[in-house]
C-alpha atoms as a PDB file:
ATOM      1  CA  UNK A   1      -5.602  -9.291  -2.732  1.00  0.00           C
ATOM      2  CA  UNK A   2      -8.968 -10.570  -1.138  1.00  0.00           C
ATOM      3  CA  UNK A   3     -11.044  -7.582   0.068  1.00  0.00           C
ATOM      4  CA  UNK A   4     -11.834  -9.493   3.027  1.00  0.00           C
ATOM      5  CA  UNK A   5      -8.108 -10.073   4.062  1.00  0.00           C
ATOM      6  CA  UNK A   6      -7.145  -6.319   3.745  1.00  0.00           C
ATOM      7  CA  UNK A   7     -10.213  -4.885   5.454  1.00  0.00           C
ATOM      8  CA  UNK A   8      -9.162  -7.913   8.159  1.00  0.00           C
ATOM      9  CA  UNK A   9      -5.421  -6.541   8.722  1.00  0.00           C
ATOM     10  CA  UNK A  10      -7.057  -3.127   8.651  1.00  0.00           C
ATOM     11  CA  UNK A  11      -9.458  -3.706  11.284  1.00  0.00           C
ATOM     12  CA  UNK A  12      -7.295  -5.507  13.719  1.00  0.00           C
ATOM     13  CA  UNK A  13      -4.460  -2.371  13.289  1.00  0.00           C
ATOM     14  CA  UNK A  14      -7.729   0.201  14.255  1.00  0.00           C
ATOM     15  CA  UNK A  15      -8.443  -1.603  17.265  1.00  0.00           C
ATOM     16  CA  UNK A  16      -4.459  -2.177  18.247  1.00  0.00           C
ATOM     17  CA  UNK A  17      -4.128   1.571  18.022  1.00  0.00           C
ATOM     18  CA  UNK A  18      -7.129   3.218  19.540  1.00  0.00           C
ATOM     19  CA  UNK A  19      -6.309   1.376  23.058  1.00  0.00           C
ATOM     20  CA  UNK A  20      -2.953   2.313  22.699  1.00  0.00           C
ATOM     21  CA  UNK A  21      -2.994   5.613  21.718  1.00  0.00           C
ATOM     22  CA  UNK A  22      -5.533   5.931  25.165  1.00  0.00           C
ATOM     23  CA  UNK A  23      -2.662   4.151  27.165  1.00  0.00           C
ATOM     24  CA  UNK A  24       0.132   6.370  25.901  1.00  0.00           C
ATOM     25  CA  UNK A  25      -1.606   9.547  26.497  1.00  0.00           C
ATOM     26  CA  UNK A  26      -2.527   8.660  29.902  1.00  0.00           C
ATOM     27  CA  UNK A  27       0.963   7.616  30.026  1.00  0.00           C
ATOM     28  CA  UNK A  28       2.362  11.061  28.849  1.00  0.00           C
ATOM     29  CA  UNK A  29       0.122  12.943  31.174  1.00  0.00           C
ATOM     30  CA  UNK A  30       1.678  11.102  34.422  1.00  0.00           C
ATOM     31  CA  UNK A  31       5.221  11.046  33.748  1.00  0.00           C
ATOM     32  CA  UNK A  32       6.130  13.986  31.583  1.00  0.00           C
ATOM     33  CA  UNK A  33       7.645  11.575  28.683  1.00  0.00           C
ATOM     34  CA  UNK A  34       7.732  13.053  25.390  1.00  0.00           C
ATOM     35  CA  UNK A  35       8.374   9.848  23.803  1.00  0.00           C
ATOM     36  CA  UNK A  36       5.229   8.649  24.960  1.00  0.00           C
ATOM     37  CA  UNK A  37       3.545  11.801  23.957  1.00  0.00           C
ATOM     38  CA  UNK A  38       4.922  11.293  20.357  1.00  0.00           C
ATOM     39  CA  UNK A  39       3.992   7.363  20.456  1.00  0.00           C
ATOM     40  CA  UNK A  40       0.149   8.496  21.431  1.00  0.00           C
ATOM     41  CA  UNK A  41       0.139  10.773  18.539  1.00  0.00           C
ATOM     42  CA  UNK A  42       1.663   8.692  15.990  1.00  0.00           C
ATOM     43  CA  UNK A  43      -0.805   5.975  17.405  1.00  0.00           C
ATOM     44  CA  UNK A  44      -3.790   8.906  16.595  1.00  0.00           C
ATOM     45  CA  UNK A  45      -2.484   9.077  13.436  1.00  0.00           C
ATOM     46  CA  UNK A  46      -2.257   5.569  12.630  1.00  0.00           C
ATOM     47  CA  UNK A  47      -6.087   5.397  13.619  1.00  0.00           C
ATOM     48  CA  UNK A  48      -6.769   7.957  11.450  1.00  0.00           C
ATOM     49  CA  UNK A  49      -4.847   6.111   8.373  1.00  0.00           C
ATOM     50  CA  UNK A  50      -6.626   3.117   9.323  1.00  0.00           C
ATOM     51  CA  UNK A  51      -9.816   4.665   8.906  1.00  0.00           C
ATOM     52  CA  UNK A  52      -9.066   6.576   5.904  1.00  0.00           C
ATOM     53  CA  UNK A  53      -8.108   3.109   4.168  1.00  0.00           C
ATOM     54  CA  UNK A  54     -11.611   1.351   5.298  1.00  0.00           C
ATOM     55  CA  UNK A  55     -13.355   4.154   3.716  1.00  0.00           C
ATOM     56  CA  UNK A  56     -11.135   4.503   0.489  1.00  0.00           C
ATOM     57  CA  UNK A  57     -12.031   0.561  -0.001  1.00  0.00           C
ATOM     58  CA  UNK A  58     -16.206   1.506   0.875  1.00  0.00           C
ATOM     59  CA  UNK A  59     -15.780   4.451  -2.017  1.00  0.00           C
ATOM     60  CA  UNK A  60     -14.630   2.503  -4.617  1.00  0.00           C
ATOM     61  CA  UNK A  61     -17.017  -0.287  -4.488  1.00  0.00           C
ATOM     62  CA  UNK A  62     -19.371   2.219  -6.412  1.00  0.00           C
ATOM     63  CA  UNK A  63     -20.722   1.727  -9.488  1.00  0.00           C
ATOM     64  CA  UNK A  64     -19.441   3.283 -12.502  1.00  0.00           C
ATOM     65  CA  UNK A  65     -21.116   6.341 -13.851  1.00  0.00           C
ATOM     66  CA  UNK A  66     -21.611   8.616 -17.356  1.00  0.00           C
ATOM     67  CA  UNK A  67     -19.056  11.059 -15.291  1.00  0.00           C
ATOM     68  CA  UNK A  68     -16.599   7.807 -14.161  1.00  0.00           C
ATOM     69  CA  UNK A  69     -17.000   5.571 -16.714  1.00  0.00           C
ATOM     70  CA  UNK A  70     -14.233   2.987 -15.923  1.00  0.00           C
ATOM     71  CA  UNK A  71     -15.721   3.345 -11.851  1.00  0.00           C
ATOM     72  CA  UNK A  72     -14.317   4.528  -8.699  1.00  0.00           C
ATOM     73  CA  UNK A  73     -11.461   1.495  -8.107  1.00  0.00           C
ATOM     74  CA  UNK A  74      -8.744   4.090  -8.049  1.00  0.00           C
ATOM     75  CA  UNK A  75     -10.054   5.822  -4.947  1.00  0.00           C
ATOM     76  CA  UNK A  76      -8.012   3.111  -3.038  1.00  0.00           C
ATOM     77  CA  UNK A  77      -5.163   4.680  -4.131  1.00  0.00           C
ATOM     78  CA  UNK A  78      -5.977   7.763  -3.637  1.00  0.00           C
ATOM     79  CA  UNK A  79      -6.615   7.492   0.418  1.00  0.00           C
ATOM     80  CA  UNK A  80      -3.575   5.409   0.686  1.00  0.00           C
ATOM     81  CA  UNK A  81      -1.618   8.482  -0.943  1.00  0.00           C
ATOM     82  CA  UNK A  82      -3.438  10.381   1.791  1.00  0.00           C
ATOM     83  CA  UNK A  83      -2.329   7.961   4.678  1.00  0.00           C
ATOM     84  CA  UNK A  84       1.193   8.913   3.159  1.00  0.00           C
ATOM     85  CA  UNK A  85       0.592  12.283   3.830  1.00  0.00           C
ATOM     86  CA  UNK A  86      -1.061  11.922   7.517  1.00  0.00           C
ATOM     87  CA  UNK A  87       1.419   9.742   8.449  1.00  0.00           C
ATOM     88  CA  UNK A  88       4.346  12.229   7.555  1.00  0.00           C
ATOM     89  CA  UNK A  89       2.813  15.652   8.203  1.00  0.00           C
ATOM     90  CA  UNK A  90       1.241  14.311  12.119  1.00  0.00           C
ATOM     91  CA  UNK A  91       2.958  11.375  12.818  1.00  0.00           C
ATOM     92  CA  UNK A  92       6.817  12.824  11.364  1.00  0.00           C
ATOM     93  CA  UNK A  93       6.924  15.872  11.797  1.00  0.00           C
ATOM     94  CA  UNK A  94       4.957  16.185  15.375  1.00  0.00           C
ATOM     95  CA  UNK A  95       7.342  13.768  16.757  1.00  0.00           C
ATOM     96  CA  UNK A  96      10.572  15.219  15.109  1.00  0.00           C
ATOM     97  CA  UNK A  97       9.330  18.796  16.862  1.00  0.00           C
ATOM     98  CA  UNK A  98       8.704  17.181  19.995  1.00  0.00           C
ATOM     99  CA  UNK A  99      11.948  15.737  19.945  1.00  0.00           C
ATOM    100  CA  UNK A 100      14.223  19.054  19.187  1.00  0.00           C
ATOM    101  CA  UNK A 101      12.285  20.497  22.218  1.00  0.00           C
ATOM    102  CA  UNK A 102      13.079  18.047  24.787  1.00  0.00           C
ATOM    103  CA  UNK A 103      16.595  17.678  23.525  1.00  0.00           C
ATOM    104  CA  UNK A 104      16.544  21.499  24.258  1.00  0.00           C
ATOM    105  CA  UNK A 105      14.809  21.646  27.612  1.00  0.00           C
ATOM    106  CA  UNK A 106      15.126  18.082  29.165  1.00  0.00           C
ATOM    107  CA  UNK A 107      13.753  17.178  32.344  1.00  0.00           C
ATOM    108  CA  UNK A 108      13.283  13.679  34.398  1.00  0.00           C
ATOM    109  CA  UNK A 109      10.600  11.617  33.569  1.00  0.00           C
ATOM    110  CA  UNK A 110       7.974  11.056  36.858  1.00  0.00           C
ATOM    111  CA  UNK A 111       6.323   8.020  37.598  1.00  0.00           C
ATOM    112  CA  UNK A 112       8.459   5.913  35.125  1.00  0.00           C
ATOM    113  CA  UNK A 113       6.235   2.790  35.579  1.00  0.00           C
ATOM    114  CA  UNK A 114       3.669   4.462  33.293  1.00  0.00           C
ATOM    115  CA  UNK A 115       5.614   4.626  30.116  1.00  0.00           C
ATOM    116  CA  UNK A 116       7.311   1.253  30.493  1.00  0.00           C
ATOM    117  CA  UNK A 117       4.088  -0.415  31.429  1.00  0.00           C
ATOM    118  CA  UNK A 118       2.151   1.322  28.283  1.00  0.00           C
ATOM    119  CA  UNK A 119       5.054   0.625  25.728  1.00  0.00           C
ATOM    120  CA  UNK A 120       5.387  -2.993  26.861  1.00  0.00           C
ATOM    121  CA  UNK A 121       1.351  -3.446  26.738  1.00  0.00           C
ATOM    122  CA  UNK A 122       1.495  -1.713  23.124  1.00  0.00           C
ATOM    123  CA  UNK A 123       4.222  -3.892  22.111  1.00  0.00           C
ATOM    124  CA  UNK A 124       2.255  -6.971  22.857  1.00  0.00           C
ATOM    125  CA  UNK A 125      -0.983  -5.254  20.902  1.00  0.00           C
ATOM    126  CA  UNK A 126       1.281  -4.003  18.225  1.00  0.00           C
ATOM    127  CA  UNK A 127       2.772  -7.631  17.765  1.00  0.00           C
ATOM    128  CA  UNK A 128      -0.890  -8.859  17.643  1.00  0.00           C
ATOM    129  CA  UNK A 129      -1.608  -6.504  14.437  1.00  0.00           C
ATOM    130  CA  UNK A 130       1.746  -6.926  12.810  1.00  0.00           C
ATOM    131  CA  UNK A 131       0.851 -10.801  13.269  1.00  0.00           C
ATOM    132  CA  UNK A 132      -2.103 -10.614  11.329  1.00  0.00           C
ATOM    133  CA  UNK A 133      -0.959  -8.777   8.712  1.00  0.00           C
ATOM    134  CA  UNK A 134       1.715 -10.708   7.653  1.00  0.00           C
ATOM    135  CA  UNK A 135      -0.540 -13.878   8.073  1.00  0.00           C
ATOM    136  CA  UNK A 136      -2.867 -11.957   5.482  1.00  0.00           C
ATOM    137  CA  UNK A 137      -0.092 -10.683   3.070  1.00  0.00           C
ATOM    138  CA  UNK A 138       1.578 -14.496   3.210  1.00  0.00           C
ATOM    139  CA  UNK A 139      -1.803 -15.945   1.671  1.00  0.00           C
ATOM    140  CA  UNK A 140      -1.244 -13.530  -1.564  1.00  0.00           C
ATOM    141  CA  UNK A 141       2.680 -11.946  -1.917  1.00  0.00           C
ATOM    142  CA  UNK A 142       3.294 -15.971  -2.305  1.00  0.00           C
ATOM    143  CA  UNK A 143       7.111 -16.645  -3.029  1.00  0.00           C
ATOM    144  CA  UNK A 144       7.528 -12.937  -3.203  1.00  0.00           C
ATOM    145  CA  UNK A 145      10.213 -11.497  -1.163  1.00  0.00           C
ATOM    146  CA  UNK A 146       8.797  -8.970   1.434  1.00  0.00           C
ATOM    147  CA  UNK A 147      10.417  -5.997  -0.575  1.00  0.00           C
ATOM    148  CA  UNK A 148       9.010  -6.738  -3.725  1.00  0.00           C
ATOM    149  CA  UNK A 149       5.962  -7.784  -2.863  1.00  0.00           C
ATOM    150  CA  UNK A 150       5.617  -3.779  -1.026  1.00  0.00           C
ATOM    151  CA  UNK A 151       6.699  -2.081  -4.164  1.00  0.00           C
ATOM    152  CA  UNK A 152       4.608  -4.766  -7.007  1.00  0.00           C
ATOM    153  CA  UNK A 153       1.499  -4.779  -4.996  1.00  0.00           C
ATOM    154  CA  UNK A 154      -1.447  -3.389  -6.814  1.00  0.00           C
ATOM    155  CA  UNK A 155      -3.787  -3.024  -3.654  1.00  0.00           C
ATOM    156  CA  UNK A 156      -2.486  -1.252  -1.500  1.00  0.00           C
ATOM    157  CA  UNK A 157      -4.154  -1.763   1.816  1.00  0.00           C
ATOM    158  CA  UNK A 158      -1.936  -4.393   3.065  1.00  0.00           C
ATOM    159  CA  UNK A 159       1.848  -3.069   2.127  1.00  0.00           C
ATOM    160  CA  UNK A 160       0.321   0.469   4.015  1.00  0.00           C
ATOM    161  CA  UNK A 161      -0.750  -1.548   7.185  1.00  0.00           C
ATOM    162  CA  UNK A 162       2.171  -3.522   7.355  1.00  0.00           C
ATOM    163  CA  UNK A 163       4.253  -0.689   7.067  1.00  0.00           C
ATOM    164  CA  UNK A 164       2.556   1.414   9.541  1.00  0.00           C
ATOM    165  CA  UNK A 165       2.793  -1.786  11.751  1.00  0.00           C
ATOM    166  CA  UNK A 166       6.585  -2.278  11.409  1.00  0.00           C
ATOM    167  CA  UNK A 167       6.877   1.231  12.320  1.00  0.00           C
ATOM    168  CA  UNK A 168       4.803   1.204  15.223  1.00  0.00           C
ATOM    169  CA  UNK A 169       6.626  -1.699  16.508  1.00  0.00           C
ATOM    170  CA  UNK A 170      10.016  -0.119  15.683  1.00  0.00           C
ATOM    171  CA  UNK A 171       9.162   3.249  17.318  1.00  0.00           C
ATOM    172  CA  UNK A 172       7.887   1.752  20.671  1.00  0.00           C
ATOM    173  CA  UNK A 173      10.995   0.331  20.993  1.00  0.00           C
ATOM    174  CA  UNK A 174      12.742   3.600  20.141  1.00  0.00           C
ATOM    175  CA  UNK A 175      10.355   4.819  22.865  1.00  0.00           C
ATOM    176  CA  UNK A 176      11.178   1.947  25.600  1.00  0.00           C
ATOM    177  CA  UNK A 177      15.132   2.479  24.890  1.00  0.00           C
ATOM    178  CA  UNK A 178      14.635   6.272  25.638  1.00  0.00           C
ATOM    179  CA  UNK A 179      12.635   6.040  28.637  1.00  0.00           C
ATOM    180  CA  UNK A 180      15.137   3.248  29.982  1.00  0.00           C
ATOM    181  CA  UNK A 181      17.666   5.544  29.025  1.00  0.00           C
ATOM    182  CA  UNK A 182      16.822   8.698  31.038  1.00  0.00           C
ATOM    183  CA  UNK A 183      15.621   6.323  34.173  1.00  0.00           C
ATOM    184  CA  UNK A 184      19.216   4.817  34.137  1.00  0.00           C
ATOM    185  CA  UNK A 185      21.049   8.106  33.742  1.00  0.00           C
ATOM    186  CA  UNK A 186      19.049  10.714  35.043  1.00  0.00           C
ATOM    187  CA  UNK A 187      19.133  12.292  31.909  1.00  0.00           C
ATOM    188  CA  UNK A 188      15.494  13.323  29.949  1.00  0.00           C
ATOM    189  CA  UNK A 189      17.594  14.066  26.895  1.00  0.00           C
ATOM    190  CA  UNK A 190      17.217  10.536  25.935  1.00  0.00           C
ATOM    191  CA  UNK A 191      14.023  10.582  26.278  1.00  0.00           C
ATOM    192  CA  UNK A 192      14.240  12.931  23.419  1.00  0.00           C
ATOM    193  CA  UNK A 193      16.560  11.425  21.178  1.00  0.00           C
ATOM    194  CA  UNK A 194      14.217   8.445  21.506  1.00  0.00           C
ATOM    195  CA  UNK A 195      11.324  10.709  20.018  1.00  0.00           C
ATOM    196  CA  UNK A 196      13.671  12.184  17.369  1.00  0.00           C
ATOM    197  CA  UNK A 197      14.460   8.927  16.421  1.00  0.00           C
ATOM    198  CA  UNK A 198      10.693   8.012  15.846  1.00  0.00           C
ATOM    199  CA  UNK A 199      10.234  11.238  13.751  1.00  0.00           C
ATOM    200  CA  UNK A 200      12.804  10.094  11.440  1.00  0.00           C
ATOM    201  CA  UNK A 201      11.622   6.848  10.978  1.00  0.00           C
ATOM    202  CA  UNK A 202       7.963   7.553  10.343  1.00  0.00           C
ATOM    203  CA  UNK A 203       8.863  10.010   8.062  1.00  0.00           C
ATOM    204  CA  UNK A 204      11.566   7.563   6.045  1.00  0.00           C
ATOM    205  CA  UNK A 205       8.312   4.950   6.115  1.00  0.00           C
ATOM    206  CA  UNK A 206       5.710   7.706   5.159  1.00  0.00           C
ATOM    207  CA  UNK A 207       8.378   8.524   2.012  1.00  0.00           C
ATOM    208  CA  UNK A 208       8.605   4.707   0.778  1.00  0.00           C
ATOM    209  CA  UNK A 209       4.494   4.649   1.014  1.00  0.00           C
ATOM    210  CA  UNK A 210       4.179   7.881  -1.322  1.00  0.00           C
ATOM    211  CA  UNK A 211       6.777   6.617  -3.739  1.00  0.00           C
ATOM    212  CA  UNK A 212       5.171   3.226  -3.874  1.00  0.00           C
ATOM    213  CA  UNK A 213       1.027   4.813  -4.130  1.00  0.00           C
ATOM    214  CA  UNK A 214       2.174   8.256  -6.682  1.00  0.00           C
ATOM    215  CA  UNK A 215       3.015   5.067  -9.066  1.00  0.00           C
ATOM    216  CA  UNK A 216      -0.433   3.290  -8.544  1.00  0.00           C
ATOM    217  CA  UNK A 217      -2.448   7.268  -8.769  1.00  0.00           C
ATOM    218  CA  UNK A 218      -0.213   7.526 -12.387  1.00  0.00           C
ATOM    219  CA  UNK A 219      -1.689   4.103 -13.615  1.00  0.00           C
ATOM    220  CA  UNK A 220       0.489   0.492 -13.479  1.00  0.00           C
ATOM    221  CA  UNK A 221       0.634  -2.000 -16.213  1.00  0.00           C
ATOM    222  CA  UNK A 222      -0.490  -5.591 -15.266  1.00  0.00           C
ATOM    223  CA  UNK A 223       2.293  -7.679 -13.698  1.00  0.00           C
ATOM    224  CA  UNK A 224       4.658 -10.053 -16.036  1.00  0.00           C
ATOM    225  CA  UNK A 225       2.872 -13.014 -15.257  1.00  0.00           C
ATOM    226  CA  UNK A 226      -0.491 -11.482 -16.156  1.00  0.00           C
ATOM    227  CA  UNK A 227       0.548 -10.185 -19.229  1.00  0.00           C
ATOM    228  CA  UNK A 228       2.239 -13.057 -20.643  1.00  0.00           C
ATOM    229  CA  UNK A 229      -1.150 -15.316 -19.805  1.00  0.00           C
ATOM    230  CA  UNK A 230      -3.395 -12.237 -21.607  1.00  0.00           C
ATOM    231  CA  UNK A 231      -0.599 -12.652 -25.095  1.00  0.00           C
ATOM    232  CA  UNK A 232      -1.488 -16.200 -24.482  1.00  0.00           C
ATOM    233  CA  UNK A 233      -5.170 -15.956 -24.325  1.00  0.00           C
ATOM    234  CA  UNK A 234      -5.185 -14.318 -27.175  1.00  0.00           C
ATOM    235  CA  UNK A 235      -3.900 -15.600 -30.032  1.00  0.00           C
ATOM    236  CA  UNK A 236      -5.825 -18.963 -31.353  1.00  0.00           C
ATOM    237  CA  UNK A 237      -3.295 -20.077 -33.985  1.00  0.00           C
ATOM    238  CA  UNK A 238      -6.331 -19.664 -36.736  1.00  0.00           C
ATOM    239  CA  UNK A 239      -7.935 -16.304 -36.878  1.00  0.00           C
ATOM    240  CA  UNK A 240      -5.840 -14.680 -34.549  1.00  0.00           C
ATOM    241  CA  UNK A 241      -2.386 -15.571 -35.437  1.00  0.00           C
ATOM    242  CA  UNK A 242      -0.543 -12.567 -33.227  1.00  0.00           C
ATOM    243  CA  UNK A 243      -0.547  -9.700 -31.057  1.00  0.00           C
ATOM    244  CA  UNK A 244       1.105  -6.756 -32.742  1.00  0.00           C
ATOM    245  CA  UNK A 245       1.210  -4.710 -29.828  1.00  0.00           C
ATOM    246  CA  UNK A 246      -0.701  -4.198 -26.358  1.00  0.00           C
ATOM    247  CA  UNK A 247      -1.301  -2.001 -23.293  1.00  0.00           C
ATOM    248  CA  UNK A 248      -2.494  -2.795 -19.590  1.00  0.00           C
ATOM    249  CA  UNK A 249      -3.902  -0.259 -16.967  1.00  0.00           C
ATOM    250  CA  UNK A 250      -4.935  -1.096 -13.683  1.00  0.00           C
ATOM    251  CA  UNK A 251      -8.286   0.867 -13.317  1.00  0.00           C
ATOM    252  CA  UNK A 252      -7.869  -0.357  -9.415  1.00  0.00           C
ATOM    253  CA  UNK A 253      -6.613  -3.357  -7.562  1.00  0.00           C
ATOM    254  CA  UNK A 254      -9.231  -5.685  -8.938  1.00  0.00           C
ATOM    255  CA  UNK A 255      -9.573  -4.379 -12.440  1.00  0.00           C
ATOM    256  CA  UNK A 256      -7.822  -4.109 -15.219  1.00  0.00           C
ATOM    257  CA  UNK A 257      -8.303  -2.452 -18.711  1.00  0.00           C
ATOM    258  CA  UNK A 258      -6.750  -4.459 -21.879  1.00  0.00           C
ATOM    259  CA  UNK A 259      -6.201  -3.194 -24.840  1.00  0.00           C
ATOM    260  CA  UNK A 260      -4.492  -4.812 -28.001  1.00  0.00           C
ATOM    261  CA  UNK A 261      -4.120  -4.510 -31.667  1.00  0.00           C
ATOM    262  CA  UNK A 262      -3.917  -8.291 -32.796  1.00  0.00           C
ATOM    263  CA  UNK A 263      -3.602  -9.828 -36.225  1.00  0.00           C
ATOM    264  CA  UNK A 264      -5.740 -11.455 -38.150  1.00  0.00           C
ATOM    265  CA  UNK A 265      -5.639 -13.935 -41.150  1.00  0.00           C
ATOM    266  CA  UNK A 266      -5.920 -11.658 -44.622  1.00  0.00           C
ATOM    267  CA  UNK A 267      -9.074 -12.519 -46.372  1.00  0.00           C
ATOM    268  CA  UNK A 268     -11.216 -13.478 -43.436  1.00  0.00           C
ATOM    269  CA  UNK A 269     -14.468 -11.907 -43.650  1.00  0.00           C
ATOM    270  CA  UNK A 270     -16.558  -9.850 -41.035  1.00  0.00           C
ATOM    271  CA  UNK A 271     -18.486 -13.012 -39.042  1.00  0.00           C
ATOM    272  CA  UNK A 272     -15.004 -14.662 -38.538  1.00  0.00           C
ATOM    273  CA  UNK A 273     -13.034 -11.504 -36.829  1.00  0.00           C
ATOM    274  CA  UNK A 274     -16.346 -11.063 -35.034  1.00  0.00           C
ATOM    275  CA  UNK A 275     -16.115 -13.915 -33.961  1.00  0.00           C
ATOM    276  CA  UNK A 276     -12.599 -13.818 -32.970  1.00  0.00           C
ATOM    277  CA  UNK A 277     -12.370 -11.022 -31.090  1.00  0.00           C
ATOM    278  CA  UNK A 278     -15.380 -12.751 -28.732  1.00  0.00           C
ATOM    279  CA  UNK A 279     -13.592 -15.629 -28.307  1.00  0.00           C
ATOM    280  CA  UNK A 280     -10.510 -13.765 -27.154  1.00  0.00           C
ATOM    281  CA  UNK A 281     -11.931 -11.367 -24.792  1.00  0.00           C
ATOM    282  CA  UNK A 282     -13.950 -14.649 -23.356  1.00  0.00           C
ATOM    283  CA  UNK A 283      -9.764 -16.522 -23.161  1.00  0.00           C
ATOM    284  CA  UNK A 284      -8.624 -13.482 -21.607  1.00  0.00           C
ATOM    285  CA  UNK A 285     -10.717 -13.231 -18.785  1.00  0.00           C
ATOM    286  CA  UNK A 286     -10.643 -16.749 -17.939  1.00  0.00           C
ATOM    287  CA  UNK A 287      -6.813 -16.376 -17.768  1.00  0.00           C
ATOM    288  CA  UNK A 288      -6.976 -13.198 -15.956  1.00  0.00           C
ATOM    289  CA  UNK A 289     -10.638 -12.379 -14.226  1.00  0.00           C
ATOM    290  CA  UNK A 290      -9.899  -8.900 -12.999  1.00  0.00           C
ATOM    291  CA  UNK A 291      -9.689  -7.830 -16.902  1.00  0.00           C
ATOM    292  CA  UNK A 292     -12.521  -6.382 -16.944  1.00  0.00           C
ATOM    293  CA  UNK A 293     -12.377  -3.993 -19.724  1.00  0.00           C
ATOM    294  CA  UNK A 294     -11.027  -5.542 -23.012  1.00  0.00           C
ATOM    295  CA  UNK A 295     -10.542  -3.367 -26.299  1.00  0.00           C
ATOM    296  CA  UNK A 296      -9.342  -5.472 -29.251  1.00  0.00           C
ATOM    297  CA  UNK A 297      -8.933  -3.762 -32.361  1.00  0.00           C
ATOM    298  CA  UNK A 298      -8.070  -6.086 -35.436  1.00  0.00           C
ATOM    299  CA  UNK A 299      -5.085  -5.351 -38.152  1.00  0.00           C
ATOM    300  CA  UNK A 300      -3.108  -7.095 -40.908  1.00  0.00           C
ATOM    301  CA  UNK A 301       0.248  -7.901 -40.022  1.00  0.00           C
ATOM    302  CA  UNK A 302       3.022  -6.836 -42.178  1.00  0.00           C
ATOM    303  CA  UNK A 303       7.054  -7.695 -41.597  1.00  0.00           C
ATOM    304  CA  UNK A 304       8.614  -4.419 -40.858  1.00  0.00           C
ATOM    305  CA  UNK A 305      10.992  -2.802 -43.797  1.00  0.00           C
ATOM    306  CA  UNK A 306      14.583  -4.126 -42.919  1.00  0.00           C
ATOM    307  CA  UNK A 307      16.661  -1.432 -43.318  1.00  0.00           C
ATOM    308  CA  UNK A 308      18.485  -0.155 -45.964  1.00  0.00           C
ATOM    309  CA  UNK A 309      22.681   0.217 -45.629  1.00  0.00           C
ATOM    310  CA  UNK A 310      23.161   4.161 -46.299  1.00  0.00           C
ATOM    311  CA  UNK A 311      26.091   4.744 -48.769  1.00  0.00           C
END
C-alpha cells in the first residue's frame, strides 16, 4: 500500500467526522434523540481512530536503533490494534448503553428536523469518505475480492478506514430508520432500538478489526505470490541449485525480513558462495523491494533417508 494513499483515505475520514460529529451533537442537544447522541459519539471516536492511525504511520517512519534493531514498522499495527479497542470500548459499548436506557425510559423526539437533517448531511459526507477509500484500496487489493483483501492486507490503514466507513454509513442509517420510526409512531423506543442496533454493529466491526491486526502484532509471513518470486530469486541453477527451507516476517507493511537455508554445489570454495549469496540477496530484492532484511545461510543438500518398512 502507498503511504500516500492510506494517509489520503485517512485524512478525508478525519475531516468527514469532525463536522459530523459537531452536527450530531448539536443535533442531540435539540431534539432529545439518543440515536443521534450515539452517532456523535461514535463519530468522536472515529476521529480519534483516525488520528491514532496518522500518528501510528508518523512513529514508524523512525529509524532503527541498538534497542529496535529491525525499526519501528510494527507500530502501525500496534495503533490499529488500538483503534480496535477505541472503537469497541467508546463507540460499542456507549451506544449499546445508550440504547438499553432509552428502550427503558422512551420519550418523543423534539424538533425532528434536526436529526433527519444531520443524518442525511452525514450520509452525504460519509459517502464522500467511503468514496475515497475504496478509490484508494481499488489501486492496490487489485483482483482481490473485498473480503480477502481486509483479512490479507499487510498495512493496515486502509481495511481499518474502510471499515470504520462502512460502519458509519451503516449506523446513520440505523439512526435515520429510528428517528423515522418514532416520528411515524409516536414511539421513542425506536429511537432506541436504532441506537442498540449501532452498538451491535460497531462492536461486530471493532471484533473483525482485532482479529484481523492481533495476526499482524504476532508477525505474518509474506503473501504466496511474494514468496514464490523470493524461491525464484534465489536459486541460479549453478551455485545455488535449491532452497532447503525458508521463513518470511513482515517487520511492517513495507518490510520484510527473509531468511533461507539454500544449497550449494559441494566443492565450491569460499569466493564462489560469497559470491552467491550477494547475487541472491541482490535477485531477491529486485523481485520483492520491501525485503529488506535478507539472511542466507549456505548448506549441502542431502536426499532425506527413505524409510525403512518395520517388521
Amino acid at each position: 500500500m502507498s503511504a500516500s494513499g492510506g494517509t489520503k483515505a485517512i485524512v478525508a475520514a478525519l475531516t468527514a467526522n469532525l463536522a459530523i460529529a459537531v452536527a450530531k451533537f448539536t443535533a442531540a442537544a435539540f431534539s432529545g434523540s439518543s440515536s443521534m447522541l450515539a452517532e456523535g459519539v461514535h463519530s468522536v471516536a472515529d476521529s480519534g481512530n483516525q488520528a491514532l492511525l496518522l500518528l501510528g504511520g508518523k512513529r514508524a517512519k523512525r529509524a532503527a536503533s541498538e534497542e529496535h534493531p529491525f525499526g519501528y514498522g510494527r507500530e502501525r499495527y500496534i495503533y490499529a490494534f488500538l483503534v480496535s479497542i477505541v472503537l469497541f470500548s467508546i463507540g460499542g459499548v456507549f451506544a449499546l448503553y445508550e440504547g438499553l436506557e432509552k428502550i427503558r425510559h422512551p420519550h418523543e423526539l423534539d424538533h425532528w428536523y434536526w436529526p433527519v437533517g444531520v443524518l442525511v448531511f452525514a450520509i452525504i459526507a460519509e459517502t464522500f469518505s467511503f468514496r475515497t477509500a475504496i478509490k484508494e484500496s481499488n489501486e492496490v487489493r487489485g483482483t482481490q475480492s473485498w473480503g480477502r483483501f481486509i483479512r490479507t492486507a499487510k498495512a493496515p490503514e486502509l481495511p481499518v478506514v474502510l471499515l470504520e466507513d462502512l460502519g458509519a454509513l451503516l449506523g446513520l442509517v440505523l439512526a435515520l430508520g429510528g428517528v423515522l420510526l418514532s416520528l411515524a409512531t409516536g414511539d421513542g423506543v425506536w429511537d432506541g432500538v436504532g441506537t442498540l442496533c449501532i452498538g451491535v454493529l460497531l462492536v461486530i466491526i471493532a471484533v473483525v478489526l482485532a482479529a484481523e491486526t492481533k495476526s499482524l502484532l504476532l508477525g505474518e509471513a509474506a503473501g504466496p505470490e511474494s514468496v514464490k518470486k523470493i524461491r525464484e530469486a534465489i536459486v541460479d541453477d549453478d551455485t545455488v541449485t535449491r532452497v532447503i527451507h525458508m521463513r518470511t516476517l513482515h517487520l511492517g507493511p513495507d518490510e520484510l525480513l527473509v531468511a533461507a537455508k539454500i544449497a550449494v554445489q559441494r566443492g565450491d570454495d569460499v569466493g564462489e558462495v560469497t559470491d552467491a549469496i550477494n547475487g541472491a540477496e541482490t535477485r531477491i530484492r529486485e523481485a520483492v523491494p520491501i525485503a529488506r532484511v535478507i539472511y542466507l545461510e549456505p548448506d549441502i543438500y542431502r536426499e532425506p533417508a527413505e524409510p525403512t518398512e518395520s517388521a
